[in-house]
N, C-alpha and C. Protein backbone atom coordinates (compact mmCIF):
# COMPACT_ATOMS: atom_id res chain seq x y z
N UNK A 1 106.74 124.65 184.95
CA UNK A 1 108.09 124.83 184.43
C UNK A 1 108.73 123.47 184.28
N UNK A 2 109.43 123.46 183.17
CA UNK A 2 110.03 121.88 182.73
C UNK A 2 111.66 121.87 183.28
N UNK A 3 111.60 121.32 184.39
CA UNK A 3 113.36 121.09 184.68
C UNK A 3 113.89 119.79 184.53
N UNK A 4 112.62 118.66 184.42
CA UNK A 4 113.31 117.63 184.61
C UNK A 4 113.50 116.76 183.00
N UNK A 5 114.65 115.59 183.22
CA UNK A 5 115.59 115.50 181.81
C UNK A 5 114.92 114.08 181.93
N UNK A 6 113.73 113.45 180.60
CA UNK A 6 113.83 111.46 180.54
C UNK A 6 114.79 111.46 179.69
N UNK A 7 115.44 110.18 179.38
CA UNK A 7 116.19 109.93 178.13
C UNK A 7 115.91 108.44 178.06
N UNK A 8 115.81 107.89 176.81
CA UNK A 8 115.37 106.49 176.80
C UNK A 8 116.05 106.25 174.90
N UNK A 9 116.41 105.07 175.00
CA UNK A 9 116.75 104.48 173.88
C UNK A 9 116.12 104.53 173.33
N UNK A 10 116.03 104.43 171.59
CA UNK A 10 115.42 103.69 170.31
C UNK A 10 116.48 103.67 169.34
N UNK A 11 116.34 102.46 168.51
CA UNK A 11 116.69 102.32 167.67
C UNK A 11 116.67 103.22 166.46
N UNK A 12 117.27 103.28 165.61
CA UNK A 12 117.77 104.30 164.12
C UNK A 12 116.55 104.60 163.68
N UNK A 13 116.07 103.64 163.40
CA UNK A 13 114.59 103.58 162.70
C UNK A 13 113.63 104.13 163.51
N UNK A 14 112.90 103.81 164.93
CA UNK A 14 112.65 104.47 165.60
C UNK A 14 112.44 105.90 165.26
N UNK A 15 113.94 106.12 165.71
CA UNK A 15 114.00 107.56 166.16
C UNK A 15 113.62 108.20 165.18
N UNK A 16 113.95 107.65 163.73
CA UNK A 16 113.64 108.53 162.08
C UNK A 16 112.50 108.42 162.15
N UNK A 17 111.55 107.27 162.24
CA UNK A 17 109.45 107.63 162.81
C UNK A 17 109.50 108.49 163.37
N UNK A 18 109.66 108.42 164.99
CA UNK A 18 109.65 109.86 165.75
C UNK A 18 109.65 111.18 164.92
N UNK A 19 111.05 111.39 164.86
CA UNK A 19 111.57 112.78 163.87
C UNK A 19 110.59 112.94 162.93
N UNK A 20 110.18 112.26 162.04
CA UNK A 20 109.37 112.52 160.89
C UNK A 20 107.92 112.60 161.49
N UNK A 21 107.59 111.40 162.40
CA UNK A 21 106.07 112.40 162.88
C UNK A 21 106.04 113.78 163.57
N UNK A 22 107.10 113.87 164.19
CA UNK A 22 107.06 115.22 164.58
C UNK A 22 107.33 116.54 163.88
N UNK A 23 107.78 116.29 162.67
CA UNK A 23 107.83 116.86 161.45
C UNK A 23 106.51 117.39 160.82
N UNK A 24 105.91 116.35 160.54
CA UNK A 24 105.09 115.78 159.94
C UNK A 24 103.38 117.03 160.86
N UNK A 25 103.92 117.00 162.01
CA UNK A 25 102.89 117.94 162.86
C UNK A 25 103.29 119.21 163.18
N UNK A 26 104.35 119.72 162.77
CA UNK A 26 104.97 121.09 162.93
C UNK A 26 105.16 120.72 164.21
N UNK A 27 106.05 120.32 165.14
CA UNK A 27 106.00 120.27 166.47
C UNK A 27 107.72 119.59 166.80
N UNK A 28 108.17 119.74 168.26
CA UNK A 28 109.47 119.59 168.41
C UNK A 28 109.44 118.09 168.69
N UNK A 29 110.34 117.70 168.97
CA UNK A 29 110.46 115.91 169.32
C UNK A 29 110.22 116.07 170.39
N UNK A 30 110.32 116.94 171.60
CA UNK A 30 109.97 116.52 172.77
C UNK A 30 108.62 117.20 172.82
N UNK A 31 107.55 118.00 172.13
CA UNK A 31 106.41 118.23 172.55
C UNK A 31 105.61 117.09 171.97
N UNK A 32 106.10 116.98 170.65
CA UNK A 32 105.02 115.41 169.83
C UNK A 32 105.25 114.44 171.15
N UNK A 33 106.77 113.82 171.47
CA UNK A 33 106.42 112.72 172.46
C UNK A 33 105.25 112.87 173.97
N UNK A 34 105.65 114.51 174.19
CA UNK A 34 104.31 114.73 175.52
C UNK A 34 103.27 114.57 175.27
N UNK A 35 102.91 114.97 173.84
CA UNK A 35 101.77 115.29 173.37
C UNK A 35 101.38 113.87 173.51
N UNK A 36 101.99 112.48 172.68
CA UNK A 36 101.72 111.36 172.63
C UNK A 36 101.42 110.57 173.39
N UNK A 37 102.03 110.92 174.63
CA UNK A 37 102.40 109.95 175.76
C UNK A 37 101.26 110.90 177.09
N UNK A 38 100.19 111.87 176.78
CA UNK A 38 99.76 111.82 177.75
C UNK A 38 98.53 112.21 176.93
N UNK A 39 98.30 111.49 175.80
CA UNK A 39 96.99 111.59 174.72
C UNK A 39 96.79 112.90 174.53
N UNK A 40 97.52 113.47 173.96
CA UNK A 40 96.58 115.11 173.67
C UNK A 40 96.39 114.67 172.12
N UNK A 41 95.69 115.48 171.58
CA UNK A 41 94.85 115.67 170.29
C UNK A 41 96.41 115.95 169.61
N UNK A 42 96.92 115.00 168.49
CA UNK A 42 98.15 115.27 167.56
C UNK A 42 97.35 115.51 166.23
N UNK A 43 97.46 116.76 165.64
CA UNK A 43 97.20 117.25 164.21
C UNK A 43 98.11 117.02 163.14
N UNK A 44 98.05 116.42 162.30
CA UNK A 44 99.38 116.64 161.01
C UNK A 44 98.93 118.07 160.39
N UNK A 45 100.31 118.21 159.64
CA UNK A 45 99.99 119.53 159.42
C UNK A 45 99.68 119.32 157.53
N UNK A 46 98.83 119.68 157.16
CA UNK A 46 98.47 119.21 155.80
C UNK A 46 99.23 120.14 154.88
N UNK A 47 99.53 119.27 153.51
CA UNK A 47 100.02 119.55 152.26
C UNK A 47 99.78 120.58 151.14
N UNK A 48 100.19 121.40 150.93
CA UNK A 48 99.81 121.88 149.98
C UNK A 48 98.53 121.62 149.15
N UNK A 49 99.05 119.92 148.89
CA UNK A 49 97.95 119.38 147.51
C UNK A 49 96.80 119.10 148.57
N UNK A 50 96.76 118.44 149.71
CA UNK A 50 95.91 118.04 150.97
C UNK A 50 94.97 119.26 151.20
N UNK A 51 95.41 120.37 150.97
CA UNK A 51 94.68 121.99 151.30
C UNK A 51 93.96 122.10 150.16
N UNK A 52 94.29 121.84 148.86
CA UNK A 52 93.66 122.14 147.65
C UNK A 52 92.50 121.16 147.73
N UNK A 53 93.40 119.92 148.10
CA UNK A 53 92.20 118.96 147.67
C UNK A 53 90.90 119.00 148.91
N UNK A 54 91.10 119.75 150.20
CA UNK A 54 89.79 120.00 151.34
C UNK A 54 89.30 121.34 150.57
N UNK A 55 90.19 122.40 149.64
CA UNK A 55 88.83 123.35 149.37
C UNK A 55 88.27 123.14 148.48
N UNK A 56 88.43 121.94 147.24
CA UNK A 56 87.77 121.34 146.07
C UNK A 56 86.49 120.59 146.64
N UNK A 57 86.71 119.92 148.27
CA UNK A 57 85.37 118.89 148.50
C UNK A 57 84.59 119.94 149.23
N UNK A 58 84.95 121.38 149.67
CA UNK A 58 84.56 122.61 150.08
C UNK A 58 83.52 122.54 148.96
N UNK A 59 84.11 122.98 148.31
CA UNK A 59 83.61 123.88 147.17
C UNK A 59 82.58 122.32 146.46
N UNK A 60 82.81 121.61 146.18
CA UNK A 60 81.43 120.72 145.81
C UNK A 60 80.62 120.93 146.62
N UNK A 61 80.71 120.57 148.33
CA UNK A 61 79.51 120.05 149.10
C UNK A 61 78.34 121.56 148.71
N UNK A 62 79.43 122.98 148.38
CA UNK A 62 78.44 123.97 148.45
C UNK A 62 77.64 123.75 147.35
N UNK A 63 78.24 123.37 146.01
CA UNK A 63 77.49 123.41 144.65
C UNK A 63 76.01 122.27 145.14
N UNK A 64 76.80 121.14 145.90
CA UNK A 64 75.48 120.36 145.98
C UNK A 64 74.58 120.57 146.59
N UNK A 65 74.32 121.29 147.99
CA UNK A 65 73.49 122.44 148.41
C UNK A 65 73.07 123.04 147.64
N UNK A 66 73.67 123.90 146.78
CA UNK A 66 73.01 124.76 145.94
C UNK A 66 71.65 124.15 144.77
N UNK A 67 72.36 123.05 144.68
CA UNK A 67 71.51 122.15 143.36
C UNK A 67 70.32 121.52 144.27
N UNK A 68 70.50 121.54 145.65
CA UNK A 68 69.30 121.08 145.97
C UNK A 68 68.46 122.02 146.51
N UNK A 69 68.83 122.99 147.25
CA UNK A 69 67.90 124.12 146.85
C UNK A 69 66.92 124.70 145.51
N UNK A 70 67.90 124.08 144.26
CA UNK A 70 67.08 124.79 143.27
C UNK A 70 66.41 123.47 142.95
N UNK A 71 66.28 122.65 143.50
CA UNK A 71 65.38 121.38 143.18
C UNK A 71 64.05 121.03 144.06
N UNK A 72 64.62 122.22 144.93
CA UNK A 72 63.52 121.79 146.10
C UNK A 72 62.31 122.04 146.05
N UNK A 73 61.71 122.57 144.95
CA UNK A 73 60.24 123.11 144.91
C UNK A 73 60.15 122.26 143.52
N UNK A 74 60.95 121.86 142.85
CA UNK A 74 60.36 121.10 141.71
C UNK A 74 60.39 119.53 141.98
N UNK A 75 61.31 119.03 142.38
CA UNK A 75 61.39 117.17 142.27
C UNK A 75 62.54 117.31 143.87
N UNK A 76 61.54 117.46 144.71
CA UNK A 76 61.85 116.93 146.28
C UNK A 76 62.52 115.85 146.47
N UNK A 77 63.08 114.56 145.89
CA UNK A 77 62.58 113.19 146.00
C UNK A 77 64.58 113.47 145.45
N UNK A 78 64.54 114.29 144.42
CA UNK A 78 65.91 114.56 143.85
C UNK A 78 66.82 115.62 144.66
N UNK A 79 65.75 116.56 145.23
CA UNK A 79 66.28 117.45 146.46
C UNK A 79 66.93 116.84 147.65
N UNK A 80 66.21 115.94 148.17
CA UNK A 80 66.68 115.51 149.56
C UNK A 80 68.20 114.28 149.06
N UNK A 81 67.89 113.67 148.04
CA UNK A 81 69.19 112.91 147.56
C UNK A 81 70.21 113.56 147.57
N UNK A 82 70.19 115.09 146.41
CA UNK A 82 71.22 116.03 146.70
C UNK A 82 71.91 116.30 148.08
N UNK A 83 70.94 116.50 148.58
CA UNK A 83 71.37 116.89 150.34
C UNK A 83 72.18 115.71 150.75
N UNK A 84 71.49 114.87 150.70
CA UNK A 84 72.42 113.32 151.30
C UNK A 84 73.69 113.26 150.87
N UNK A 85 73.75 113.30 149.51
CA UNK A 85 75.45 114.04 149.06
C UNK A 85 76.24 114.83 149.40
N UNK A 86 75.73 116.07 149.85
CA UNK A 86 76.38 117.01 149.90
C UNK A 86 76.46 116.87 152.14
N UNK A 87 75.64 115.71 152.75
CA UNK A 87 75.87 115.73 153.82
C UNK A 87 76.98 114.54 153.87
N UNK A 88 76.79 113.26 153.52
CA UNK A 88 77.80 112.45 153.39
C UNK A 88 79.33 113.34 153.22
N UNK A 89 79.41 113.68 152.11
CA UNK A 89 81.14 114.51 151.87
C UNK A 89 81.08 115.27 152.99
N UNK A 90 80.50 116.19 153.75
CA UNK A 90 80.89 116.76 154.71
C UNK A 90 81.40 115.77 155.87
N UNK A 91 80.42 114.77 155.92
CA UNK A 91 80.65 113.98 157.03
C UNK A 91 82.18 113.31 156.59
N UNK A 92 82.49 112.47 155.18
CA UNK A 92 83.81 112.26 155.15
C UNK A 92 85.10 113.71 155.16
N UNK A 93 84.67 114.89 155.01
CA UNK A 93 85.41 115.85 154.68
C UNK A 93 85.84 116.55 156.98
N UNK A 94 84.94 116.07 157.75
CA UNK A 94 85.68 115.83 159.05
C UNK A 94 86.41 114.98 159.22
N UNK A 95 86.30 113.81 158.95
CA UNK A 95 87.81 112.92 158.89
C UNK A 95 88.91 112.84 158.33
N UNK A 96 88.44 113.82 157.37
CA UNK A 96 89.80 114.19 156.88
C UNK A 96 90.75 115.47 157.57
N UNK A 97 89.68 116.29 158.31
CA UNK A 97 90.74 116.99 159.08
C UNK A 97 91.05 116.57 160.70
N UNK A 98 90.45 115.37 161.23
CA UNK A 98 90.86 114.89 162.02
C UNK A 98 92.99 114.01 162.13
């Protein structure tokens, strides 16, 4: 149970970072600062266009799977490249929801 009160200065600017990252994560100003100040995992909360644009690199990595499956019994050499593509974007497509 939370009874006890910190209060600490910042400046204008400051405080408008604060506010806006905590915005920015769906979260209150005093859970973003707990969250911050005793390392928990902080998520932003993504964009509209940010959502479109993770199910567009969705939706490639599958097509490129797909293309290397249908390559895989004819030109292997073009199969496993495919794959490397379609594993790379996955691998950048976790940092993007980190």
């Amino acid at each position: 149970m939370r009874t006890e009160t910190i209060r600490f200065r910042v400046s204008k600017l400051e405080k408008d970072i604060i506010k806006n990252r905590a915005r920015k994560c769906n979260l209150r100003l005093s859970e973003f600062c707990r969250n911050t100040i005793f390392d928990k995992r902080i998520t932003y909360a993504l964009t509209d266009e940010e959502i479109e644009i993770y199910n567009n690199f969705t939706r490639f990595i599958n097509d490129f799977e797909r293309l290397a499956n249908y390559f895989k019994h004819k030109d292997s050499i073009l199969s496993n490249e495919v794959r490397k593509v379609a594993y790379d974007l996955k691998n950048e497509l976790k940092k993007f929801r980190r």
